[in-house]
C-alpha atoms as a PDB file:
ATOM      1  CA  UNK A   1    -128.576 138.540  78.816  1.00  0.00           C
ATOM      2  CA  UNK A   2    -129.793 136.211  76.814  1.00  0.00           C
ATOM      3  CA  UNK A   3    -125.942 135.082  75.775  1.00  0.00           C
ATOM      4  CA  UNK A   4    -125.124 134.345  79.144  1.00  0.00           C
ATOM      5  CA  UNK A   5    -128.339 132.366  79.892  1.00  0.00           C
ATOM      6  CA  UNK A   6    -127.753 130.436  76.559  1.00  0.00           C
ATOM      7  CA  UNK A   7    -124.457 129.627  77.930  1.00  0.00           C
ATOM      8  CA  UNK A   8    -122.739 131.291  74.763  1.00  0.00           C
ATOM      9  CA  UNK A   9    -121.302 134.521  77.109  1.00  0.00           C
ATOM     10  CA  UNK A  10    -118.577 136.176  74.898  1.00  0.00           C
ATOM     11  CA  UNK A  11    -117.418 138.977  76.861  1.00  0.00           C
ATOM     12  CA  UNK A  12    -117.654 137.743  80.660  1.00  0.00           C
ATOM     13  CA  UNK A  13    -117.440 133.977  82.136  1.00  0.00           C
ATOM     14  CA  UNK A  14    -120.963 133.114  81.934  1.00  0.00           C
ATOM     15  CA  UNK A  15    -121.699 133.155  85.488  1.00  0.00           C
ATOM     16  CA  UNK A  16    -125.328 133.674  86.355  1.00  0.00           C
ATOM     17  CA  UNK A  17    -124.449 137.017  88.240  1.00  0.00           C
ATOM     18  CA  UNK A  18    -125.055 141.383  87.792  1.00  0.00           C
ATOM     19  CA  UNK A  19    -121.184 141.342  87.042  1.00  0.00           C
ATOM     20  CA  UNK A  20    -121.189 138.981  84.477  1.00  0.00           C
ATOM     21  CA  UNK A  21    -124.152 140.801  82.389  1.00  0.00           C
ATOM     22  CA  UNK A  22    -122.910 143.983  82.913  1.00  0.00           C
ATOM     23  CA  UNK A  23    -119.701 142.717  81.501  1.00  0.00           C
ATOM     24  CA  UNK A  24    -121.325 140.657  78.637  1.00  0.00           C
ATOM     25  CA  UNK A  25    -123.390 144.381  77.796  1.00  0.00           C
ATOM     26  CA  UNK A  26    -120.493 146.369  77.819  1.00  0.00           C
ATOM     27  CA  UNK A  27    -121.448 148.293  80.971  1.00  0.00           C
ATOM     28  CA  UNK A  28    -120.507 149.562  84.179  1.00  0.00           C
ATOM     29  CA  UNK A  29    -121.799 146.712  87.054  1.00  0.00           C
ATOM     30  CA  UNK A  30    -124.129 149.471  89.158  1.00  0.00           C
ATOM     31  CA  UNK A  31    -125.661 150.466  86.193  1.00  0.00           C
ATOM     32  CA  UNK A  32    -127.488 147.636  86.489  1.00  0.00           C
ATOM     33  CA  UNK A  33    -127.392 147.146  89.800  1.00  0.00           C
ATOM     34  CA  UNK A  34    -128.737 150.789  90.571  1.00  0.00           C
ATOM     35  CA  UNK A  35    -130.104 152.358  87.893  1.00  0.00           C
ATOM     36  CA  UNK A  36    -131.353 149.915  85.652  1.00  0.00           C
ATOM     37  CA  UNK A  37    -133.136 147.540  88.466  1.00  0.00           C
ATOM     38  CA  UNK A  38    -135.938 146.529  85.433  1.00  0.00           C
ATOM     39  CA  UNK A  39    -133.304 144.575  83.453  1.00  0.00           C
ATOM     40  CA  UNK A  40    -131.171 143.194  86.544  1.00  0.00           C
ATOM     41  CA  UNK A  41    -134.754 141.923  87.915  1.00  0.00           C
ATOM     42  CA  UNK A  42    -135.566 140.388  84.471  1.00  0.00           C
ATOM     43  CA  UNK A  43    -132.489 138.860  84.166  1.00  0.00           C
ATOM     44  CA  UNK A  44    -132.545 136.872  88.001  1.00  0.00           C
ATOM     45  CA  UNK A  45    -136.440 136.442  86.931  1.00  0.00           C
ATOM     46  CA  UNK A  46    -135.854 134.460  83.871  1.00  0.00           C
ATOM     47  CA  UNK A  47    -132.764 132.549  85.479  1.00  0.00           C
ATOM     48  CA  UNK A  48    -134.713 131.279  88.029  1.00  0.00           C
ATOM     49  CA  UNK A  49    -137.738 130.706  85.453  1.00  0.00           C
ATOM     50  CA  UNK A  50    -135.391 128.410  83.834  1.00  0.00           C
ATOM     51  CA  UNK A  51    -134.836 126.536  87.234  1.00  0.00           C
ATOM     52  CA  UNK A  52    -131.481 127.770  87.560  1.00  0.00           C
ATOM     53  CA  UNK A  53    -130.261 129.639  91.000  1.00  0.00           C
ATOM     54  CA  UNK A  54    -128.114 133.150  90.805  1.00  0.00           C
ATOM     55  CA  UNK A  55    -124.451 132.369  91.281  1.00  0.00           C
ATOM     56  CA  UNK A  56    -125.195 134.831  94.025  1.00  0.00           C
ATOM     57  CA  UNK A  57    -127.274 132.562  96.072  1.00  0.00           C
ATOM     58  CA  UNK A  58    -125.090 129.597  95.816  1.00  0.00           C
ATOM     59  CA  UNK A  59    -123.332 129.024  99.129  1.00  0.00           C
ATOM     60  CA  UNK A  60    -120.483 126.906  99.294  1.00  0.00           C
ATOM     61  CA  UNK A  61    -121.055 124.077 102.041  1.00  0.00           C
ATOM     62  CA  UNK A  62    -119.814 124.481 105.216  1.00  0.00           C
END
């Protein structure tokens, strides 16, 4: 986690997404998403404590 929200990711492409930190841990993606809901809440908790939006919530403009 805190790789890819220093922008140093070394396993994944540093988006600010569940596949990209399961990727940077080493882990399968609903881990996180299902069993682990603590850290993926932390992690979309401290992105958007840094003022940052989840690649998830992006939209592309119409």
């Amino acid at each position: 986690m805190d790789r890819i929200l220093q922008g140093t990711a070394q396993r994944s492409n540093g988006a600010l997404t569940i596949v990209a930190l399961a990727q940077e841990a080493g882990a399968p993606r609903n881990a996180l998403a299902q069993r682990h809901l603590d850290l993926k809440n932390d992690f979309y908790a401290q992105v958007k404590a840094r003022g940052q939006m989840p690649d998830s919530e992006i939209r592309p403009a119409p």
